[in-house]
C-alpha atoms as a PDB file:
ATOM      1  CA  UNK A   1       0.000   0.000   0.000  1.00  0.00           C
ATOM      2  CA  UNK A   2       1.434   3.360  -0.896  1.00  0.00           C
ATOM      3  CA  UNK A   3       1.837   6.159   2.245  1.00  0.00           C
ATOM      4  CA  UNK A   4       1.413   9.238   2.594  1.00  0.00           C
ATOM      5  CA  UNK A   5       4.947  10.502   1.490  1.00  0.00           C
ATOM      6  CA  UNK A   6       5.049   8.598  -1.844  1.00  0.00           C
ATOM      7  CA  UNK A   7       1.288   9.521  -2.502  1.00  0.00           C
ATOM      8  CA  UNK A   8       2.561  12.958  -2.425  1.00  0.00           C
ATOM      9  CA  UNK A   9       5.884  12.273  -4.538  1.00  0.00           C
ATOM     10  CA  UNK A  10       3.959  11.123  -6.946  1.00  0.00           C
ATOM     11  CA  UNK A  11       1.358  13.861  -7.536  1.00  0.00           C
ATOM     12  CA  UNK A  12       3.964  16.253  -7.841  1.00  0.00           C
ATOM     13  CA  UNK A  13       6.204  14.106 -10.332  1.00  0.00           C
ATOM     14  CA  UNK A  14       2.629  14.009 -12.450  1.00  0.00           C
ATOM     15  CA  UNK A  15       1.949  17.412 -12.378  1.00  0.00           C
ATOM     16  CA  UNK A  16       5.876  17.892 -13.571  1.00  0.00           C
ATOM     17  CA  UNK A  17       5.486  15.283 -16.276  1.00  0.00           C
ATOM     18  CA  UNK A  18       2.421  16.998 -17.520  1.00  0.00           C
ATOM     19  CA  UNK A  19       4.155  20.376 -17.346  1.00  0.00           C
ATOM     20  CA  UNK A  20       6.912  19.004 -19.232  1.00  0.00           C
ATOM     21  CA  UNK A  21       4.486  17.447 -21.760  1.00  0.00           C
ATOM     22  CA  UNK A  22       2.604  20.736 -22.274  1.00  0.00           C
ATOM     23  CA  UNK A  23       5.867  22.508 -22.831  1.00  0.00           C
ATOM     24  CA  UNK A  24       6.994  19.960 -25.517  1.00  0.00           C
ATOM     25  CA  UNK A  25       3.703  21.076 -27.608  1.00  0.00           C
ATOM     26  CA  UNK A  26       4.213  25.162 -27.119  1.00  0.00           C
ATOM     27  CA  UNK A  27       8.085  24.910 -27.754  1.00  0.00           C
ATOM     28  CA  UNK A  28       9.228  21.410 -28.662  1.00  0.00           C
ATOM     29  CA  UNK A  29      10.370  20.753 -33.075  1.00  0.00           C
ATOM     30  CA  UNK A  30       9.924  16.909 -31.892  1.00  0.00           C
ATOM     31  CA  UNK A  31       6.533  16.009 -32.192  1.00  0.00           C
ATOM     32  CA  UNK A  32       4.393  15.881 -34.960  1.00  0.00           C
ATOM     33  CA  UNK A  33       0.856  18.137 -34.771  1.00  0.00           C
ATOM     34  CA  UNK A  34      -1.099  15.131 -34.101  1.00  0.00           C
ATOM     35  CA  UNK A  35       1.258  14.043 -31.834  1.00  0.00           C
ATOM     36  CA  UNK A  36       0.869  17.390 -29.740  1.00  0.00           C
ATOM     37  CA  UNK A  37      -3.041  17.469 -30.231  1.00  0.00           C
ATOM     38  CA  UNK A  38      -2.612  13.606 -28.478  1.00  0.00           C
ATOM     39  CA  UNK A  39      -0.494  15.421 -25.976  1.00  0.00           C
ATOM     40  CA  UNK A  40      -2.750  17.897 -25.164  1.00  0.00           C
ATOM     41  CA  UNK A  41      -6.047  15.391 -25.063  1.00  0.00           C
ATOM     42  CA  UNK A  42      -4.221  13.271 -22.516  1.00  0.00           C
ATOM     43  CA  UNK A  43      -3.510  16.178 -20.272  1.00  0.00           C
ATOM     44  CA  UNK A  44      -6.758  17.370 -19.689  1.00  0.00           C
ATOM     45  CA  UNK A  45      -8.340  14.082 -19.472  1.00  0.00           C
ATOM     46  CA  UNK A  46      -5.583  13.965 -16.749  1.00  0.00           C
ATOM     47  CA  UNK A  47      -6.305  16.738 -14.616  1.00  0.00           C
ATOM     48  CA  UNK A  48      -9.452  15.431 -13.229  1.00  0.00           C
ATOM     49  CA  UNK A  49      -7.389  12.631 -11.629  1.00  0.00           C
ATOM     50  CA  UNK A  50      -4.464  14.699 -10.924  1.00  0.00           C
ATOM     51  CA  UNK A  51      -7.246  16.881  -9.039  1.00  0.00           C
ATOM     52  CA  UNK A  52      -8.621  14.053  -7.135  1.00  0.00           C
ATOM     53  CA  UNK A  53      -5.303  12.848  -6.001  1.00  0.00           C
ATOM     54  CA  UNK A  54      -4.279  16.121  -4.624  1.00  0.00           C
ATOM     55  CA  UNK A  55      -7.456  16.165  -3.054  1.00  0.00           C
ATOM     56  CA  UNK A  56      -6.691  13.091  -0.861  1.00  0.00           C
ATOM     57  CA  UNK A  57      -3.466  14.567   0.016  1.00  0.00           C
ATOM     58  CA  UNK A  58      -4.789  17.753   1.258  1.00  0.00           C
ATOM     59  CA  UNK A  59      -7.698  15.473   3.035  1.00  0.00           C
ATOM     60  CA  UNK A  60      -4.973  13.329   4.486  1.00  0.00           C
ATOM     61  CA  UNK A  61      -4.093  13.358   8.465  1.00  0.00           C
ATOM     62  CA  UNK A  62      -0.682  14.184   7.440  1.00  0.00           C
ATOM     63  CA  UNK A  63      -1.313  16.967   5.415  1.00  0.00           C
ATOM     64  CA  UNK A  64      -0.512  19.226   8.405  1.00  0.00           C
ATOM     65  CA  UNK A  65       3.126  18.613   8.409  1.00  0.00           C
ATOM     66  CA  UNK A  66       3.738  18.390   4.505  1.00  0.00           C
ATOM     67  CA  UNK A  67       1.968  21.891   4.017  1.00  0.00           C
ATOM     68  CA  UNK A  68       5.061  23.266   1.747  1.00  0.00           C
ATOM     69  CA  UNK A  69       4.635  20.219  -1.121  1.00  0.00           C
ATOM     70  CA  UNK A  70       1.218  20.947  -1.113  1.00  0.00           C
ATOM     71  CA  UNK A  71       1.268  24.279  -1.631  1.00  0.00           C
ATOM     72  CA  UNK A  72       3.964  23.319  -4.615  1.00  0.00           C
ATOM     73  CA  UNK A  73       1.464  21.108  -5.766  1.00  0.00           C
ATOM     74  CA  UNK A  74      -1.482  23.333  -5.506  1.00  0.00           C
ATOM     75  CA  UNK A  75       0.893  25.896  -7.411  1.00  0.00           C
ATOM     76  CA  UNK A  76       1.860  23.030 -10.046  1.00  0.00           C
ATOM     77  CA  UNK A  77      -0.972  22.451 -10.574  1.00  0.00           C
ATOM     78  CA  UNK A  78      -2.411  25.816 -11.190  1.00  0.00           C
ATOM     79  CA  UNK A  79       0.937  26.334 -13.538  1.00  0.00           C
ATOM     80  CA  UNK A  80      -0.828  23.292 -15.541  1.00  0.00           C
ATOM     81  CA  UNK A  81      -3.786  24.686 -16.269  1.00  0.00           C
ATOM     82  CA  UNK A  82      -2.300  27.591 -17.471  1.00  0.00           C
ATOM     83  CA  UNK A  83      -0.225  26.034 -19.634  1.00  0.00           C
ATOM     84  CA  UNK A  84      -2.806  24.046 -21.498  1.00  0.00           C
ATOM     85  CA  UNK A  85      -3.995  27.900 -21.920  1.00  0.00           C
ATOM     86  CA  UNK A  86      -1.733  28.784 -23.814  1.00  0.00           C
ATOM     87  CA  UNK A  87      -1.612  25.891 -26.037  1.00  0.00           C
ATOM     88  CA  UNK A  88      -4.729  26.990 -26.926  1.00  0.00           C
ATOM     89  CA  UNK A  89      -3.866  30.753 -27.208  1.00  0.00           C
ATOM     90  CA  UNK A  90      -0.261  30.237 -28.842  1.00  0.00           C
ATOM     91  CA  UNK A  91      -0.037  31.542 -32.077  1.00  0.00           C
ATOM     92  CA  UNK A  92       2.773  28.865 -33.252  1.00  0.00           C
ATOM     93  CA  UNK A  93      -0.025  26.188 -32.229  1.00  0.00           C
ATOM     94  CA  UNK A  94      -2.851  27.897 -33.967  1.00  0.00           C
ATOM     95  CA  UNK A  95      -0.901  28.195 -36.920  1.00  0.00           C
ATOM     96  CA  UNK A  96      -0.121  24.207 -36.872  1.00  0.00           C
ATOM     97  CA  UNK A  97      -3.927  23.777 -36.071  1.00  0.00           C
ATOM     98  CA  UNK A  98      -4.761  25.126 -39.337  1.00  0.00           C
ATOM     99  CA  UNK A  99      -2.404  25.162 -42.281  1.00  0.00           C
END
């Protein structure tokens, strides 16, 4: 069963892989434009469960002494949705999106 501590490890490592993801689409040569639209898709069908797990951290009894990572994760996470923002605002996507 996982505890506390790795429950919390690995929101934040998801909210950094989907960071890193996101970031790959805005300013990354390596994907192709379905690949990135993929990209994107997956993301937000992530967030709900990235939402629920952080969620059961903050609910957690030992949320009180870990309240530093969740504020990083809070802020992660809030860093997230503004990235898929600006996927959707970027003009280098919206150029891709329709050429």
């Amino acid at each position: 069963d996982e505890n506390y501590e790795d429950k919390l490890q690995r929101l934040l490592e998801t909210i950094e892989a989907a960071q890193n993801s996101i970031k790959e689409v805005v300013d990354g040569n390596t994907c192709t434009l379905e690949h990135k639209v993929y990209r994107v898709m997956d993301t937000i069908q992530d967030m709900d469960d990235i939402l629920k797990l952080q969620k059961e951290c903050e609910d957690d009894a030992a949320a009180s002494s870990h309240q530093d990572t969740l504020k990083k994760a809070r802020i992660g996470f809030q860093n997230l949705k503004v990235f898929i923002n600006q996927v959707s605002n970027h003009p280098k996507v919206l150029k891709e999106l329709y050429l």
